[in-house]
Protein backbone atom coordinates (compact mmCIF):
# COMPACT_ATOMS: atom_id res chain seq x y z
CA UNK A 1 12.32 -14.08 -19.89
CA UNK A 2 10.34 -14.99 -16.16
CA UNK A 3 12.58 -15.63 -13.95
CA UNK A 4 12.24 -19.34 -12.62
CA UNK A 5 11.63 -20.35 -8.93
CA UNK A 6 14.69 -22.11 -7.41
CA UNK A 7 13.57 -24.59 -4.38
CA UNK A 8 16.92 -26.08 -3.03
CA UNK A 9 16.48 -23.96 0.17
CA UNK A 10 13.09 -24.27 2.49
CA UNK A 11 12.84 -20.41 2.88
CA UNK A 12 12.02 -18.93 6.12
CA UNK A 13 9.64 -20.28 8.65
CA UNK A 14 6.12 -18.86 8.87
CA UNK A 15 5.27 -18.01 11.92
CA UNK A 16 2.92 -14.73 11.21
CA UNK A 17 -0.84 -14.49 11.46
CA UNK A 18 -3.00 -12.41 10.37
CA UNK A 19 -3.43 -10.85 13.52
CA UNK A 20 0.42 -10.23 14.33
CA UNK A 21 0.78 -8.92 10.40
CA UNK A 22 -2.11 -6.38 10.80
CA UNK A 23 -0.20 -5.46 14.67
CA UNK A 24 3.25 -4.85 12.91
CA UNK A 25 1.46 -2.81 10.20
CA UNK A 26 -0.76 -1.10 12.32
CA UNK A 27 2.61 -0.19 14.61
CA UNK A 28 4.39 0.59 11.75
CA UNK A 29 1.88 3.28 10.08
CA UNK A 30 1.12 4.56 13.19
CA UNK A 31 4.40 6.38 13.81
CA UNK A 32 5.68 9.69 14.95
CA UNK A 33 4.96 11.53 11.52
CA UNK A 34 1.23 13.24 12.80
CA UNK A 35 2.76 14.35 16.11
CA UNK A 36 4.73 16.54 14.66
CA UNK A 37 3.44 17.20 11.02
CA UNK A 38 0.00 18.01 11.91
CA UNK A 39 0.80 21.78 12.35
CA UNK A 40 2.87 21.74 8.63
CA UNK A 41 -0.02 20.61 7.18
CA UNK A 42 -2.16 23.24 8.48
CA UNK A 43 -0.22 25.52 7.15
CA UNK A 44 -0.36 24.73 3.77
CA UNK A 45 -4.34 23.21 3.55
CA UNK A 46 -5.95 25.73 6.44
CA UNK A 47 -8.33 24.40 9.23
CA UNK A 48 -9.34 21.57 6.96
CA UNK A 49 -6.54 19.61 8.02
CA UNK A 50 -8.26 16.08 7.72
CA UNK A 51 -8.80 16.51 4.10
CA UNK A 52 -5.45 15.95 3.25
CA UNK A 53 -5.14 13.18 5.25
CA UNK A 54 -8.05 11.15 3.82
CA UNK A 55 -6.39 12.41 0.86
CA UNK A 56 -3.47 10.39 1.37
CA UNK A 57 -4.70 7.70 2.94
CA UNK A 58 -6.99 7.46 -0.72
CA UNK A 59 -3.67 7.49 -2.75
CA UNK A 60 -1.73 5.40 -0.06
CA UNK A 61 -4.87 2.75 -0.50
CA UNK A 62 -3.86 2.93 -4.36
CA UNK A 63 0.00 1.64 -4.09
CA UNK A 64 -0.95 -0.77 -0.72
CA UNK A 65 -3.18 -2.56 -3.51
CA UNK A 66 0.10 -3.47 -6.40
CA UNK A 67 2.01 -4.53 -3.01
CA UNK A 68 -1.17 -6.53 -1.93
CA UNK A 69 -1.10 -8.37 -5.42
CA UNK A 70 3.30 -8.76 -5.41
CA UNK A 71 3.42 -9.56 -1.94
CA UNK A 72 0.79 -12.60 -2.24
CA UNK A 73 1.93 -13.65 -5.70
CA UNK A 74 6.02 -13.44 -4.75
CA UNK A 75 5.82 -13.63 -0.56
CA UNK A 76 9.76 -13.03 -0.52
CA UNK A 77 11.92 -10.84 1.78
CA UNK A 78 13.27 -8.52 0.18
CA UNK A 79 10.03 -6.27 -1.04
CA UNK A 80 9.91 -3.21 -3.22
CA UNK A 81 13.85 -4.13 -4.72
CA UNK A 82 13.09 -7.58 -4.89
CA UNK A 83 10.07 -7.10 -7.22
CA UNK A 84 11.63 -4.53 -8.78
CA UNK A 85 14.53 -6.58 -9.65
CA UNK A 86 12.18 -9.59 -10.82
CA UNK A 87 10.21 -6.96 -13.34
CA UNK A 88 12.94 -4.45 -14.78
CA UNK A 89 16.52 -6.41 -13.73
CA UNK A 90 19.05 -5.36 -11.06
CA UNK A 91 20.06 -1.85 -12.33
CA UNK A 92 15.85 -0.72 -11.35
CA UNK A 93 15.98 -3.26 -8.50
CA UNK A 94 19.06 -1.38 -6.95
CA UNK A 95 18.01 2.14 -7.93
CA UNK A 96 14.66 0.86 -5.69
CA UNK A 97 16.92 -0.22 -2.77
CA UNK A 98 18.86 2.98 -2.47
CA UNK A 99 16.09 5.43 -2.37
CA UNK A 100 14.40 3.01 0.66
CA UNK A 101 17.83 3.26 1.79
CA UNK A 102 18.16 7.18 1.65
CA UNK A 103 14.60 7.46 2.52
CA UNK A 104 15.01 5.72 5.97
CA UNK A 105 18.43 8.47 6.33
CA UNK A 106 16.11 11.49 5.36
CA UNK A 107 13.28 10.46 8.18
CA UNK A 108 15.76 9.71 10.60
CA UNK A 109 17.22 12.72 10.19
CA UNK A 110 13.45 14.83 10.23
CA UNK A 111 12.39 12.85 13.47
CA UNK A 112 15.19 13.80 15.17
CA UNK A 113 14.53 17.17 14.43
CA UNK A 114 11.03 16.73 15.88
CA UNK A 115 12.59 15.13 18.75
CA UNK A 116 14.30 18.64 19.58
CA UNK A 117 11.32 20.70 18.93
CA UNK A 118 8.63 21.79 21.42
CA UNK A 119 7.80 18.61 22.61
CA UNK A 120 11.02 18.77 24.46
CA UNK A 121 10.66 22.29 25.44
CA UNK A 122 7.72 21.73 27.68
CA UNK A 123 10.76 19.97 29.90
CA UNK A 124 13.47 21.90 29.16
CA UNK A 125 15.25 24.10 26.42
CA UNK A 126 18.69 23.44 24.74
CA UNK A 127 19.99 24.37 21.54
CA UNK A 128 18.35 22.42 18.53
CA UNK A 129 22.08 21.14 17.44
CA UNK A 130 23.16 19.99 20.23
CA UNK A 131 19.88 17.92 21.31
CA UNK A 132 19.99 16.54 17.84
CA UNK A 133 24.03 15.42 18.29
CA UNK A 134 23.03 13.82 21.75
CA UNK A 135 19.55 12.03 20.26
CA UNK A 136 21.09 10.11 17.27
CA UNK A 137 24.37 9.27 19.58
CA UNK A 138 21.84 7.89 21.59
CA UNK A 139 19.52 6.28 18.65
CA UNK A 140 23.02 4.69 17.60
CA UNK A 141 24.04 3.14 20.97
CA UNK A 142 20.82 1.25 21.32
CA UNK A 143 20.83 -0.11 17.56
CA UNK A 144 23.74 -1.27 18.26
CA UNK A 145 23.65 -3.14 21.15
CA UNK A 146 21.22 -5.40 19.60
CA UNK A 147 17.85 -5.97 18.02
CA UNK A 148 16.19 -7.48 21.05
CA UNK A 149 16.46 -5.09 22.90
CA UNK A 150 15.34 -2.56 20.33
CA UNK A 151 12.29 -4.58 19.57
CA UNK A 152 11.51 -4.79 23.11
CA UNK A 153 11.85 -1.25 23.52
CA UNK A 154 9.97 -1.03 20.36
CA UNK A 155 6.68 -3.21 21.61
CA UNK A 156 6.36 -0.74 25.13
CA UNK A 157 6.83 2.68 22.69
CA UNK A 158 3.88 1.23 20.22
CA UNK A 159 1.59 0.89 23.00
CA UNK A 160 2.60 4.58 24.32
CA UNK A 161 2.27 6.08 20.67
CA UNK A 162 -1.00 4.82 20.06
CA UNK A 163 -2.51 5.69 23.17
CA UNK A 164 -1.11 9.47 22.78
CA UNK A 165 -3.16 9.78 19.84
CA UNK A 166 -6.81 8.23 21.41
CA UNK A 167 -6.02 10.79 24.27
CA UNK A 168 -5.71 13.77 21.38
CA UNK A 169 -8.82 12.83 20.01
CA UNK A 170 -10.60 12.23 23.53
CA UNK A 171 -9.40 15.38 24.76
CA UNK A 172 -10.65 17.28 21.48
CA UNK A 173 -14.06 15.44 21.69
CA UNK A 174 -14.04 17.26 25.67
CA UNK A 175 -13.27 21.17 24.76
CA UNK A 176 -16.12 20.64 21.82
CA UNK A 177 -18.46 19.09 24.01
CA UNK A 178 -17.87 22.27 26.41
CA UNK A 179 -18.61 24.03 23.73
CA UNK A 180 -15.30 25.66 22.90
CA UNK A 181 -13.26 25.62 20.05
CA UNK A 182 -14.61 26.21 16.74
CA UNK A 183 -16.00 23.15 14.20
CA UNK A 184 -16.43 25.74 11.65
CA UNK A 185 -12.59 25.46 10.80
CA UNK A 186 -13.03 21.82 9.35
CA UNK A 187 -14.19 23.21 6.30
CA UNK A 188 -11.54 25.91 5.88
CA UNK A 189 -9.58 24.80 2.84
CA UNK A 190 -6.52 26.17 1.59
CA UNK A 191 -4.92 29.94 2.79
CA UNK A 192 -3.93 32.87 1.57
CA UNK A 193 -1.12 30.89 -0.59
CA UNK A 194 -2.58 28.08 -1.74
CA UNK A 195 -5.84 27.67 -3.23
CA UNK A 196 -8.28 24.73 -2.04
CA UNK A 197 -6.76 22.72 -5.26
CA UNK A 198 -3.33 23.39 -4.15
CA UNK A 199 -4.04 23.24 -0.57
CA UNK A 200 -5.52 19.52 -1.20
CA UNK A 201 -2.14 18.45 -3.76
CA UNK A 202 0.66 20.16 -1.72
CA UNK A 203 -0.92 18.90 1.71
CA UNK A 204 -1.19 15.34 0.59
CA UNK A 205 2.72 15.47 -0.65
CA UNK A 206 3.51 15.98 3.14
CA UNK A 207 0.32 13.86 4.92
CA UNK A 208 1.52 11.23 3.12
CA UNK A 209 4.72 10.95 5.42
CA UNK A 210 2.18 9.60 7.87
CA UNK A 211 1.41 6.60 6.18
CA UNK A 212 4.53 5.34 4.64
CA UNK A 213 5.91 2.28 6.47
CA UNK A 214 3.62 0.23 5.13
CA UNK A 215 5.63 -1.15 2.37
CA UNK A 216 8.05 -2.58 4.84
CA UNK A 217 5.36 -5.27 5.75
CA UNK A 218 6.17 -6.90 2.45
CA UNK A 219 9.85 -8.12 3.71
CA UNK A 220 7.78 -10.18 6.29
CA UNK A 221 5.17 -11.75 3.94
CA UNK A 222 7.41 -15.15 3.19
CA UNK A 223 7.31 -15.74 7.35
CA UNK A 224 3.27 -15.06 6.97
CA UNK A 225 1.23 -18.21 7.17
CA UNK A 226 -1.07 -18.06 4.79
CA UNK A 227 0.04 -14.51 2.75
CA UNK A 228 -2.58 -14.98 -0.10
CA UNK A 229 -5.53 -14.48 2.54
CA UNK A 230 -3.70 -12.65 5.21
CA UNK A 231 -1.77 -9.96 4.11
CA UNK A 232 -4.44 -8.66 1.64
CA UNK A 233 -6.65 -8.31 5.08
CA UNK A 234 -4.45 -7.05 7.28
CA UNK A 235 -2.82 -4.65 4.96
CA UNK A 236 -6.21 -2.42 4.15
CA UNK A 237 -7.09 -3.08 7.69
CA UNK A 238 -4.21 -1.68 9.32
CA UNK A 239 -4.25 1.43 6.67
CA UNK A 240 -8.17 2.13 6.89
CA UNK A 241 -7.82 1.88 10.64
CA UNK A 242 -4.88 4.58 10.69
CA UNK A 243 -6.42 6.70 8.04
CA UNK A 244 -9.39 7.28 10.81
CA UNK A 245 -7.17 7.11 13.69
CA UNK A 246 -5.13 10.44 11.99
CA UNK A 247 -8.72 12.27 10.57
CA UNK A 248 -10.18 12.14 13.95
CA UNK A 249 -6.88 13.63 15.04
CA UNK A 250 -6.57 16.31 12.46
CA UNK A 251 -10.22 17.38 13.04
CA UNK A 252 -9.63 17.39 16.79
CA UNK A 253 -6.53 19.82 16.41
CA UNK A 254 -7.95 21.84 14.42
CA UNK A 255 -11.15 22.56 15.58
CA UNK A 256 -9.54 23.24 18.92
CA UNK A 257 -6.87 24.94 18.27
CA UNK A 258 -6.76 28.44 15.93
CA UNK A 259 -5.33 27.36 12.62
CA UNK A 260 -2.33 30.17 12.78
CA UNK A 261 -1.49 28.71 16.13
CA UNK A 262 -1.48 25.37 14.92
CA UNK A 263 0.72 25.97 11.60
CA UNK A 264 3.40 27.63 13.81
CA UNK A 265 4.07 25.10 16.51
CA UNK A 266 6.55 22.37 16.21
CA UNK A 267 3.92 20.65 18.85
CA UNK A 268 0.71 20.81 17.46
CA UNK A 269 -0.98 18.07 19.26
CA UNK A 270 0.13 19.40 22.64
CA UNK A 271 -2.03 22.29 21.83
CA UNK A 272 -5.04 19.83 22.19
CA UNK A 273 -4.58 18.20 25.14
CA UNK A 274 -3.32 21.78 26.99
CA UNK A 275 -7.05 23.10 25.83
CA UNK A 276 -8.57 20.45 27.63
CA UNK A 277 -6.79 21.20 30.57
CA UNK A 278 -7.49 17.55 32.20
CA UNK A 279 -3.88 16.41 31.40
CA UNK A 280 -0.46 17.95 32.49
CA UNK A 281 1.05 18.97 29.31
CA UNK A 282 4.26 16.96 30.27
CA UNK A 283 2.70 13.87 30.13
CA UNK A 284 1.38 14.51 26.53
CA UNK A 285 5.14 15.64 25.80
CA UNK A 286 6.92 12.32 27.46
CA UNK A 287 4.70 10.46 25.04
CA UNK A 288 4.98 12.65 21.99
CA UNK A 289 8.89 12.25 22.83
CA UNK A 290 8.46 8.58 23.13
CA UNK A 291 6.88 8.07 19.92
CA UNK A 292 9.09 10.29 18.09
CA UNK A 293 12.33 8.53 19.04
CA UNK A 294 10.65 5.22 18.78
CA UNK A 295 10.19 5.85 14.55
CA UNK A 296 13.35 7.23 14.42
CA UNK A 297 14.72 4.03 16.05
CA UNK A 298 12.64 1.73 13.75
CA UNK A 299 13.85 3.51 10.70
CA UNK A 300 17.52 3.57 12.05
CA UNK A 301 17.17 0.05 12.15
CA UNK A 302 16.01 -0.77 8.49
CA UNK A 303 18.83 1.80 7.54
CA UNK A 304 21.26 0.44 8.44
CA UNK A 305 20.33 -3.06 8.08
CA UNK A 306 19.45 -2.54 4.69
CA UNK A 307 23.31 -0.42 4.50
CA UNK A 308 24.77 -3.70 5.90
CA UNK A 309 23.23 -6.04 3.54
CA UNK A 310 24.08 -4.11 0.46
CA UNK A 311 27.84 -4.11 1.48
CA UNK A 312 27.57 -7.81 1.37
CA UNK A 313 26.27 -7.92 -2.45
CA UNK A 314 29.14 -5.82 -2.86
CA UNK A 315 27.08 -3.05 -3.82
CA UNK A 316 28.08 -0.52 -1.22
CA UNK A 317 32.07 -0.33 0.26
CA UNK A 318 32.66 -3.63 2.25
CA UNK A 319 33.08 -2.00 5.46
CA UNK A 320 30.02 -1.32 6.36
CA UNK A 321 30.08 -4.93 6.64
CA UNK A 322 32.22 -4.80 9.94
CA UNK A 323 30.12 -6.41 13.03
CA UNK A 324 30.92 -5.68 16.84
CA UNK A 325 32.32 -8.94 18.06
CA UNK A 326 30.33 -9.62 20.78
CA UNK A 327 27.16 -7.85 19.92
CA UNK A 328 26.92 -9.17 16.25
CA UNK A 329 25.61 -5.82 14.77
CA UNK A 330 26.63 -3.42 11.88
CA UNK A 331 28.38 -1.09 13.79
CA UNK A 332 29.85 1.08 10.76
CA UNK A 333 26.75 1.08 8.97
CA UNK A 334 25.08 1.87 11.74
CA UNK A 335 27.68 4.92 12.41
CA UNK A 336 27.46 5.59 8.41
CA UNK A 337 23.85 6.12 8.55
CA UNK A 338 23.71 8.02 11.41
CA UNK A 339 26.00 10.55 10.23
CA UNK A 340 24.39 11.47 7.02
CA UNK A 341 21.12 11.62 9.26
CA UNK A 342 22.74 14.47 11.81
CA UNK A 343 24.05 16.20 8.58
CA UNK A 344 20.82 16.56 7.39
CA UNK A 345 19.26 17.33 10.21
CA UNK A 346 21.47 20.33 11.05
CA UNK A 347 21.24 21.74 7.59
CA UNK A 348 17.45 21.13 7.24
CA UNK A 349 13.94 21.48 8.45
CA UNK A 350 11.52 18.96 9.37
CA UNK A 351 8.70 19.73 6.49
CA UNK A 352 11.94 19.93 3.56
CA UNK A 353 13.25 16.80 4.82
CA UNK A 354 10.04 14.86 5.37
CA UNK A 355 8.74 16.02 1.74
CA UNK A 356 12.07 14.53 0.74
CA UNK A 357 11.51 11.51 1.95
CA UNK A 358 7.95 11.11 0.10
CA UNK A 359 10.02 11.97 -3.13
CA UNK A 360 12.20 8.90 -2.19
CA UNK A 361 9.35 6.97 -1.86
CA UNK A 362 7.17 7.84 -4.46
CA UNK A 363 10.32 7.10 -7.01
CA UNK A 364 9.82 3.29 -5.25
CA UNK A 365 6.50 3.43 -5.39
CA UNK A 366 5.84 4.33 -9.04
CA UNK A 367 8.25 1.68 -9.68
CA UNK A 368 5.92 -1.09 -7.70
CA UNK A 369 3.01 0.15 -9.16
CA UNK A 370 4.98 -0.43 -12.91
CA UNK A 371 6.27 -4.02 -11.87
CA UNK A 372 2.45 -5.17 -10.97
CA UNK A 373 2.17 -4.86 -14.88
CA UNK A 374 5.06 -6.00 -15.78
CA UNK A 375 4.84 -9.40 -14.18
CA UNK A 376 1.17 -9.82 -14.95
CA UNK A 377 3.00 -12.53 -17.73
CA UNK A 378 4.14 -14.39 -14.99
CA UNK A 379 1.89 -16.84 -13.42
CA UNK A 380 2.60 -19.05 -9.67
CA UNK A 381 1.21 -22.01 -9.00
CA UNK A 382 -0.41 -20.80 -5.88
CA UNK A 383 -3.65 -18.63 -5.79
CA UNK A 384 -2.61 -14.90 -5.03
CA UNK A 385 -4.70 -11.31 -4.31
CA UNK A 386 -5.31 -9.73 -7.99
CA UNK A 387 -6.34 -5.72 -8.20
CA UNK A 388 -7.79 -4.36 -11.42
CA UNK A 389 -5.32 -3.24 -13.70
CA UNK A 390 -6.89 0.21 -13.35
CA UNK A 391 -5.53 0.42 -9.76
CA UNK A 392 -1.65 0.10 -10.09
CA UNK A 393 -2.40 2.54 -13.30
CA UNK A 394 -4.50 5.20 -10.34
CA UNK A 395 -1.17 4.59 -8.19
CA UNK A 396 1.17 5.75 -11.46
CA UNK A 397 -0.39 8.71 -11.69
CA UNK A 398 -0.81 9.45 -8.53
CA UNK A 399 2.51 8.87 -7.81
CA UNK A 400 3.71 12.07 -10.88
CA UNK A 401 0.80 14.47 -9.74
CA UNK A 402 2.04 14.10 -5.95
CA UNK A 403 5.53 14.69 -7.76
CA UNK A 404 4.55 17.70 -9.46
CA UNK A 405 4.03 18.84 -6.34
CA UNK A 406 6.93 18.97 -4.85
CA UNK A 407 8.66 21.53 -4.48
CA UNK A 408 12.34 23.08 -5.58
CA UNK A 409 14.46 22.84 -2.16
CA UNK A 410 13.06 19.34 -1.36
CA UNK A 411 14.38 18.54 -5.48
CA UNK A 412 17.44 19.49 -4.89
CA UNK A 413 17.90 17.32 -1.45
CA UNK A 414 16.59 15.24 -3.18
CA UNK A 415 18.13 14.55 -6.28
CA UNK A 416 21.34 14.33 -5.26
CA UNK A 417 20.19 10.97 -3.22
CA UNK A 418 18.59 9.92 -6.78
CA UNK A 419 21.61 10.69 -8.48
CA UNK A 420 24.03 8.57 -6.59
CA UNK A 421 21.71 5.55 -6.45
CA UNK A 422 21.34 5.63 -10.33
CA UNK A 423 25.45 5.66 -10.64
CA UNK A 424 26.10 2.69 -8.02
CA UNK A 425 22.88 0.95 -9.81
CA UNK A 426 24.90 0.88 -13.28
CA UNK A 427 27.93 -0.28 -10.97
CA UNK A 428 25.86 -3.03 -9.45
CA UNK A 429 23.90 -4.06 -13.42
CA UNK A 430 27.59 -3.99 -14.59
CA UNK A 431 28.45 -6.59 -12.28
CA UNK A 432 26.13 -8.59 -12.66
CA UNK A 433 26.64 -9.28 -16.19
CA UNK A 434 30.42 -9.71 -15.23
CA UNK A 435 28.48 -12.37 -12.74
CA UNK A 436 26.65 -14.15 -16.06
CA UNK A 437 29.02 -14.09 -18.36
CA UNK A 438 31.29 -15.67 -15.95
């Protein structure tokens, strides 16, 4: 049965061009994830590390169209669980919650990781556990001593991040125009472990880390000011301009730097701007460091806001309702989150837990891509972005062969985080028939 449209309350106010939307997207996409994943996916796909990152961006494209389509047709906060929840009822709605939810503890948990790589070494070296303890204490304190002033520290990092990239591929475009480095590379496609079909599969599992954060744009479409002709634009913009933004990068690194070198540094893009030799290396690394702590902080955010407003449906324990009194934040979940995040961090590495993370995502992706059909019997009165059916069908599939791909240790992080959600979503389904028969 559709669900009806209820109109007693006026909704939120919409404030967000299309400018601002394809800003926060851009921001968003353009995260820490190539700084310090560049070098993993050399190591599986070779010198041709750009491949899997047009790759992804292709398969990315696929899944940005079915939110494109549910975001314009239903512009409500809530996104992926919301429509989700609308298509398949609250037990798939919830499932689709949790694994954001664990997804934004896995990343945090990877990025802080990458935080106490080589990045930091260029300034000093401590013991990987201990920078990790003092990095999320840190992460924690900020969250929660309020969202302004994480957004505003969030506006100056965005401007840092993105510039750190231009200056990777300026610097590249130098040593080759000197003649050094070696363009050949580029077309170097898979290793001695992986064969260029493998290379291209098992690489895009892992690029695709770089372009997640996307999907959180749909939360903001109901404050969007016209979302049928906005979001649509700024959505592909912000992903097509990010998918060249990270080729030109990939092709930079690796045609500058040897491919073995590349694959075995925690800092890959610091190898590019210490060829060029026209910037100190610690400069590179502040920003690096800057960018890296400024995803982490985003993501701690959505975790634990996303924590806190589960524990008010009742479908997490109630504490991690608990606010600070003055500062009006979710100080347990913000503690809650934060400790599974160290856990995993100290227990994990940075490719195992950002392949887990995909998994997590591609579980609420696949489910997106299946609600797009699913509410195709729905019609709004408003006109709305439309894809051809054959697209959220590409975005299925593409969501199980990036699966298949994954491999055993990132299943078994990974399914435990599956697992749980599945239990508490019969919890939550359970209740709400309680609710309606009530």
């Amino acid at each position: 049965m559709p669900i009806t449209e209820v109109a007693a309350e006026p909704g939120l106010r919409k404030a967000v061009t299309t400018s601002g939307l394809f800003l926060f997207i851009l921001g968003d996409v353009l995260g820490a994830g190539v700084y310090v994943l560049a070098g993993e996916v050399a190591a599986i796909a070779g010198g041709a590390v750009w491949v899997p990152l047009v790759v992804a961006l292709g398969l990315a494209l696929l899944t940005a169209g079915s939110y494109a389509e549910l975001a314009t047709k239903f512009p409500k906060a809530g996104g992926s669980s919301h429509y989700a929840t609308r298509a398949f009822g609250p037990f798939v709605g919830f499932l689709v919650g949790f694994c954001m939810l664990s997804a934004g503890v896995v990343s945090v948990g990877a990025l802080a990781l990458g935080f106490a790589g080589d990045y930091l070494a260029t300034f000093v070296t401590l013991p990987t556990v201990a920078v990790v303890i003092v990095f999320l204490a840190l992460l924690a304190l900020l969250n929660a001593r309020g969202i302004s002033e994480s957004l505003a520290a969030n506006r100056i990092a965005t401007i840092i991040e993105v510039s750190g990239l231009v200056l990777v591929i300026v610097m590249g475009a130098i040593v080759l125009a000197r003649g050094e480095g070696d363009l050949g590379r580029l077309t170097q496609l898979g290793t001695a472990e992986n064969g260029p079909l493998a290379a291209v599969l098992a690489g895009s599992v892992l690029a695709f880390y770089s372009y997640v954060g996307f999907e959180t744009s749909a939360n903001i479409a109901e404050e969007t000011k016209d979302p049928s002709r906005s979001y649509p634009r700024a959505l592909f913009g912000a992903l097509i301009v990010a998918g060249v933004v990270y080729a030109l990068v990939g092709a930079a690194a690796a045609a500058v730097v040897p491919t073995d070198q590349l694959a075995n540094s925690s800092a890959p893009l610091l190898q590019v701007v210490s060829a060029a030799g026209l910037v100190p290396p610690v400069v590179f690394s502040a920003i690096a460091l800057v960018a890296v702590a400024n995803g982490a902080l985003l993501t701690g955010i959505m975790a634990s806001r996303l924590a806190y407003g589960m524990a008010q449906d009742g479908l997490l324990p109630g504490v991690l309702r608990r606010l600070l009194p003055r500062r009006r934040t979710p100080w347990v979940a913000i503690l809650a989150t934060v400790a599974l995040s160290l856990v995993l961090a100290v227990t994990g590495t940075i490719e195992v837990l950002a392949s887990t993370m995909v998994l997590l995502l591609l579980v609420v992706f696949l489910t997106v891509n299946a609600a797009v059909l699913a509410l195709r019997r729905e019609t709004v009165a408003h006109q709305h972005f439309r894809v051809p059916t054959v697209i959220p069908l590409a975005g299925m599939a593409a969501c199980i062969v990036l699966m298949t791909q994954v491999e055993a240790p990132v299943w078994l992080l990974g399914l435990p985080f599956i697992g749980a959600g599945a239990v508490l979503a019969g919890v939550a389904a359970w209740r709400h028939r309680r609710r309606r028969t009530d």
